[in-house]
Protein backbone atom coordinates (compact mmCIF):
# COMPACT_ATOMS: atom_id res chain seq x y z
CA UNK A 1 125.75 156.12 131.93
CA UNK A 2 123.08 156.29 129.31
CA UNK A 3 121.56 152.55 128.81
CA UNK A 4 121.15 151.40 124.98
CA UNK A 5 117.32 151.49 124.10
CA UNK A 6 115.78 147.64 123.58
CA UNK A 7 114.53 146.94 120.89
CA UNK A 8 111.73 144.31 120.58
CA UNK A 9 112.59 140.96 119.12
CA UNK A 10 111.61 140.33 115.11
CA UNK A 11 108.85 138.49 114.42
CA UNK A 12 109.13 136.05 111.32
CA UNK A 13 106.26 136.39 109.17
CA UNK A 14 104.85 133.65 106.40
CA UNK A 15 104.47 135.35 102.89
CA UNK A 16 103.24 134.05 100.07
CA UNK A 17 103.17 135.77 96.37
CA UNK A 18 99.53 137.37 96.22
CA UNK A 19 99.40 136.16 92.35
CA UNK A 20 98.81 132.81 93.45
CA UNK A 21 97.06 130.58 96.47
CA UNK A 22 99.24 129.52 99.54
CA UNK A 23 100.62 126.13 99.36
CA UNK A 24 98.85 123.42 102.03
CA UNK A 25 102.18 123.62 104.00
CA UNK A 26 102.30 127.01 104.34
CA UNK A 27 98.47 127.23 105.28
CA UNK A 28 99.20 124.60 107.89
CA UNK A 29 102.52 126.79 108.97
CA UNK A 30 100.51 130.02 109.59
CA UNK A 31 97.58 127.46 111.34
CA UNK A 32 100.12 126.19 114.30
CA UNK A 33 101.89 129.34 114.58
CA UNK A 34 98.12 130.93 115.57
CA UNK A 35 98.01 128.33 118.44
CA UNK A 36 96.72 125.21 119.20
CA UNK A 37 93.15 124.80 120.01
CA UNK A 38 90.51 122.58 120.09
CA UNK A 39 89.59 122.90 116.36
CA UNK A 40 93.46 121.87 115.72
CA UNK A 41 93.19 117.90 115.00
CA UNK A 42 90.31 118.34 113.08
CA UNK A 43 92.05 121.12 110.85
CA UNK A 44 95.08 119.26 110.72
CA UNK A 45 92.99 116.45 108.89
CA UNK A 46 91.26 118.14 106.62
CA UNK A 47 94.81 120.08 105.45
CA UNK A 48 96.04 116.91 104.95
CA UNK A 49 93.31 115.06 103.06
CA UNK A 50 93.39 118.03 100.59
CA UNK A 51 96.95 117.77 100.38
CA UNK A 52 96.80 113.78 99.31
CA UNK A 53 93.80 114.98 97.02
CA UNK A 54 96.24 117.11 95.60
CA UNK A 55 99.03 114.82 94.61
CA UNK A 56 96.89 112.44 93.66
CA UNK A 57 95.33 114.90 91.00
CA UNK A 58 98.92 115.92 89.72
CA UNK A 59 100.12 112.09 89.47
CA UNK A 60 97.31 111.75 87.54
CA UNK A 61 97.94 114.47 85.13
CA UNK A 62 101.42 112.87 85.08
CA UNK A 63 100.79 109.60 84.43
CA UNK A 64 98.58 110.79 81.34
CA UNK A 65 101.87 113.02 80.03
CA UNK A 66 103.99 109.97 80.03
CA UNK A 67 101.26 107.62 78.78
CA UNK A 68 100.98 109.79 75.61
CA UNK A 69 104.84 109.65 74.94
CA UNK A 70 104.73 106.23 75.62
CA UNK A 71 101.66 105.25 73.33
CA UNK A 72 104.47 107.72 70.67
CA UNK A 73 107.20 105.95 71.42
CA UNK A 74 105.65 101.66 71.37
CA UNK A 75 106.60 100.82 67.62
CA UNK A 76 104.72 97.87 65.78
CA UNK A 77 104.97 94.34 66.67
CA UNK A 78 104.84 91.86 63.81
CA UNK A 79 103.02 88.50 64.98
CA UNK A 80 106.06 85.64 63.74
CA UNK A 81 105.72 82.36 65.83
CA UNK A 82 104.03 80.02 63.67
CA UNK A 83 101.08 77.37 64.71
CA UNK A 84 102.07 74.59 61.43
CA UNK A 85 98.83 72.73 60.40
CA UNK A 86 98.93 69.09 60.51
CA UNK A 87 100.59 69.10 56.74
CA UNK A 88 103.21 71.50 58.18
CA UNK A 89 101.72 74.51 56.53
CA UNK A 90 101.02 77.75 58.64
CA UNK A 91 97.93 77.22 60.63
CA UNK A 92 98.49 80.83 62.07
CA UNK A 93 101.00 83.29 63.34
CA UNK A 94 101.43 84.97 66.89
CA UNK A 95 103.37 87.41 68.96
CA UNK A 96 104.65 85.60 72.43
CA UNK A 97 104.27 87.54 75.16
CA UNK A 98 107.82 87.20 75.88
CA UNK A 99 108.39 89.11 72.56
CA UNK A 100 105.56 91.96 73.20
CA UNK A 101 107.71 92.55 76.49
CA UNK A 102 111.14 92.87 75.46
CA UNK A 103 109.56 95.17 72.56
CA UNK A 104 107.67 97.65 74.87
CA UNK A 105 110.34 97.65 77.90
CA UNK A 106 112.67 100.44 76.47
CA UNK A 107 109.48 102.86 76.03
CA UNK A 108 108.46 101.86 79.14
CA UNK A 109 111.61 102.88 81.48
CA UNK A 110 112.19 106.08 79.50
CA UNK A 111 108.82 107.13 80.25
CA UNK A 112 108.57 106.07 83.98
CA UNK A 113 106.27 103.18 84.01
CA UNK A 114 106.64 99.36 84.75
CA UNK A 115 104.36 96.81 84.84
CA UNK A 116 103.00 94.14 87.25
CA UNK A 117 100.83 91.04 86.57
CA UNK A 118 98.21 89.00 88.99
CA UNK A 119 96.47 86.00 88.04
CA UNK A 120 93.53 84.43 89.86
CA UNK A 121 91.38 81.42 89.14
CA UNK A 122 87.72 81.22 89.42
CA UNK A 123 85.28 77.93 88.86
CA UNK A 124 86.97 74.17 89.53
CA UNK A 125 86.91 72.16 86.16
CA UNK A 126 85.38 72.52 83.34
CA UNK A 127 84.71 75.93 81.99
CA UNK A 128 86.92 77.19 84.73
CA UNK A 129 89.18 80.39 83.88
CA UNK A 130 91.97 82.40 84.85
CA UNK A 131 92.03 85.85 85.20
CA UNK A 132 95.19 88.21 84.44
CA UNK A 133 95.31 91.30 85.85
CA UNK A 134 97.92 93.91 84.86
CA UNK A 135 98.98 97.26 86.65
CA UNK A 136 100.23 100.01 84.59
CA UNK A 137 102.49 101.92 87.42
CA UNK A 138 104.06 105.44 86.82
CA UNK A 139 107.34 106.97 88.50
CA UNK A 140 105.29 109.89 89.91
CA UNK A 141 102.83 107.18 91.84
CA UNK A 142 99.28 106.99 89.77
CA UNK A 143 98.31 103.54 88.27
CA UNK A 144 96.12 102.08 86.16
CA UNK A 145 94.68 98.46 85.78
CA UNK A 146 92.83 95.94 83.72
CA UNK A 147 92.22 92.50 83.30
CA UNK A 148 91.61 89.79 80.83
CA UNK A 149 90.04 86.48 81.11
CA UNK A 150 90.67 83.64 79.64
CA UNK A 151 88.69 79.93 79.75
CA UNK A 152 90.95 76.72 80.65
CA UNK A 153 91.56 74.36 77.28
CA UNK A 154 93.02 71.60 77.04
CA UNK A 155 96.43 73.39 75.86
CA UNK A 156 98.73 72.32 73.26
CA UNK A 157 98.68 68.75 72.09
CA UNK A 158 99.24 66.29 74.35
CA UNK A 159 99.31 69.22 77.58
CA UNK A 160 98.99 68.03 80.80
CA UNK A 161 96.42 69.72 83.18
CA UNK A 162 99.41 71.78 84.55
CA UNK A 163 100.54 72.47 81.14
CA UNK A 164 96.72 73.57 79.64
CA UNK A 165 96.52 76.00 82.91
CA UNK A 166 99.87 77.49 82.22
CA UNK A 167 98.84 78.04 78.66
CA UNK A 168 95.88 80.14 79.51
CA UNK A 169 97.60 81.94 82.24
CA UNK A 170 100.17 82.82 79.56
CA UNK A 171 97.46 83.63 76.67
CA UNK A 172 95.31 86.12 79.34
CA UNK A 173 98.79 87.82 80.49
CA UNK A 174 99.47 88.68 76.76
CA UNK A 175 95.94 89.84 76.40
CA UNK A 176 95.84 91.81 79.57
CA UNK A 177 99.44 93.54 78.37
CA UNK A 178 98.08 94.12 74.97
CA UNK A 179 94.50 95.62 75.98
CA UNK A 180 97.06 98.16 78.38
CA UNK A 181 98.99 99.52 76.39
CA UNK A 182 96.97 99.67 73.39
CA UNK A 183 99.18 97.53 71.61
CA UNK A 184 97.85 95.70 67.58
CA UNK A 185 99.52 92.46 66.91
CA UNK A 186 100.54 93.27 63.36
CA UNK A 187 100.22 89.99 60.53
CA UNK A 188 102.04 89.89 57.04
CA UNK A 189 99.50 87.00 55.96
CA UNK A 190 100.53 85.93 52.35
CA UNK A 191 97.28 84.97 50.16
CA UNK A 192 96.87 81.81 50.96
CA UNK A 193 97.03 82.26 54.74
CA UNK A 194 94.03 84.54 54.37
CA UNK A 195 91.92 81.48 53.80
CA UNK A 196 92.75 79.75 56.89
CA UNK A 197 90.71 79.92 60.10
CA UNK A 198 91.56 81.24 63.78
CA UNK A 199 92.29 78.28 65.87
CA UNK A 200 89.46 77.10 68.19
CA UNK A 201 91.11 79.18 71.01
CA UNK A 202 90.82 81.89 69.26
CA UNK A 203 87.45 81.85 68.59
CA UNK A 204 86.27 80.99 72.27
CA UNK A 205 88.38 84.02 72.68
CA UNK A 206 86.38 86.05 70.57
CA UNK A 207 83.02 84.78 71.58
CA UNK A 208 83.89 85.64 75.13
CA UNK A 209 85.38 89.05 74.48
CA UNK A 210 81.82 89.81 72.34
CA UNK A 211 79.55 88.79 75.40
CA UNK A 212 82.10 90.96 77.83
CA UNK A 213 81.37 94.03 76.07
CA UNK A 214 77.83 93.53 75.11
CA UNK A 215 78.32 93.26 71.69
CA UNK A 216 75.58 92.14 68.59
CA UNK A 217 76.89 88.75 68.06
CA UNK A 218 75.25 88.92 64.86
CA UNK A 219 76.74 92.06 63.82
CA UNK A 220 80.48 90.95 64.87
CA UNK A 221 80.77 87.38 62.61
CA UNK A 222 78.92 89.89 59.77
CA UNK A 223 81.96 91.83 60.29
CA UNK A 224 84.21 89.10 60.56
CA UNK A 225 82.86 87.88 57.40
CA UNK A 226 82.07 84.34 58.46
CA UNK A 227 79.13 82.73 59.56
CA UNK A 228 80.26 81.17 63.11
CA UNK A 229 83.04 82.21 65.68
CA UNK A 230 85.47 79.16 64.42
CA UNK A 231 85.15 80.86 60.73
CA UNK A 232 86.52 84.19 61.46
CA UNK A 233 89.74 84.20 58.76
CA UNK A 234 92.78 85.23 60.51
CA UNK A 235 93.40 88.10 58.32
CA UNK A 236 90.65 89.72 60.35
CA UNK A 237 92.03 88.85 63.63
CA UNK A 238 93.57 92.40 64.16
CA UNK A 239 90.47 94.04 63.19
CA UNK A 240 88.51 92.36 65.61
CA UNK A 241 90.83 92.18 68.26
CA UNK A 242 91.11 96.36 67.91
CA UNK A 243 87.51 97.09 67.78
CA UNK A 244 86.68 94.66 70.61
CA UNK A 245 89.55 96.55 73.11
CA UNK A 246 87.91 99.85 72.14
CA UNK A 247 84.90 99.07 73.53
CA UNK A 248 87.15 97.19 76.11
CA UNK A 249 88.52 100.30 77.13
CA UNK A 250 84.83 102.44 77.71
């Protein structure tokens, strides 16, 4: 009886479209299916470091996708708690940050991101400030973070030292969210509010914002139009506060 010729067992071979590079797991594929030897481990590590490197590059290029349909999609945010002067006028108006939250959080989970805060102290006493520190984070894994300081007061009237921290905490967070996401307080200051001055938190604010980034101090009240930090009108506020987080953001 004639016995049936053998044929030799098929060999699986890794292709790859010649039009473009092999991926890092096919590269590693083709390296173990060679054999292991000594130059293995070392191979092995290098593949994947320059895999990481790799998706670390693309979540960038992600995150900077999203961030430009988000910066689209953020719509203004009109400053409307009022600060009443001591003859129950309108000292000045703000946006909580409560507010600047629930107005950014739909843009924010349609484009993937969410955002984390961490505060710090530094100093004990006077002059002592807190530090807020928020993390832009993106679906795909790439973040980005910044921070805003902000000197201890002594808070809203009658505050207790508890009270006066809390404040601060609260002011930097709204900063830090704010200098982030790019975000201008709008004001609809009638005429006569454009008389009235930025509280004295304010100004400290500004003063240390202007020696953070270096700034002529000269220059800046020029610009502000008034001759001392606790003159700035408020109807300048959002000028300042934009041209200060552009060279916040360098």
């Amino acid at each position: 009886m004639k016995k049936k010729s053998e044929t030799p067992e098929e060999t699986q071979v890794i292709t790859h479209d010649a039009s473009s590079p092999p991926s890092i797991l096919a590269m590693m594929q083709q390296m173990v299916s060679s054999g292991v030897t000594a130059e293995t481990p070392a191979m092995l590590k290098q593949f994947i470091e320059l895999s990481e490197h790799m998706e670390d590059r693309e979540a960038k290029k992600s995150f900077a996708r999203a961030f430009v349909r988000l910066q689209g999609d953020i719509s203004g945010i009109t400053a409307n708690k009022i600060v009443p002067t001591k003859q129950g006028g309108t000292k000045y108006k703000y946006a909580s940050y409560e507010e600047i939250m629930e107005a950014v959080k739909p843009a924010l989970a349609e484009n993937g991101f969410s955002i984390s805060f961490n505060t710090r102290m530094l100093g004990d006493g006077r002059g002592s400030r807190v530090i807020s520190e928020c993390t832009l984070l993106h679906e795909d894994g790439h973040a980005k973070t910044n921070e805003f300081p902000c000197t201890i007061g002594s808070g809203p009237p009658d505050a207790s030292p508890a009270q006066a921290d809390g404040a601060a905490a609260t002011y930097a967070q709204r900063f830090a969210l704010c200098k982030m996401l790019n975000i201008v307080i709008e004001t609809d200051d009638d005429a006569g509010a454009r008389d009235v001055s930025v509280s004295a938190e304010q100004a400290e604010q500004f003063r240390q914002r202007v020696i953070a980034t270096k700034s002529d101090e000269s220059r800046f009240l020029k610009f502000a139009g008034a001759a001392s930090y606790e003159e700035i009108p408020l109807s300048k506020v959002g000028e300042l506060d934009k041209m200060l987080r552009g060279k916040e953001g360098k």
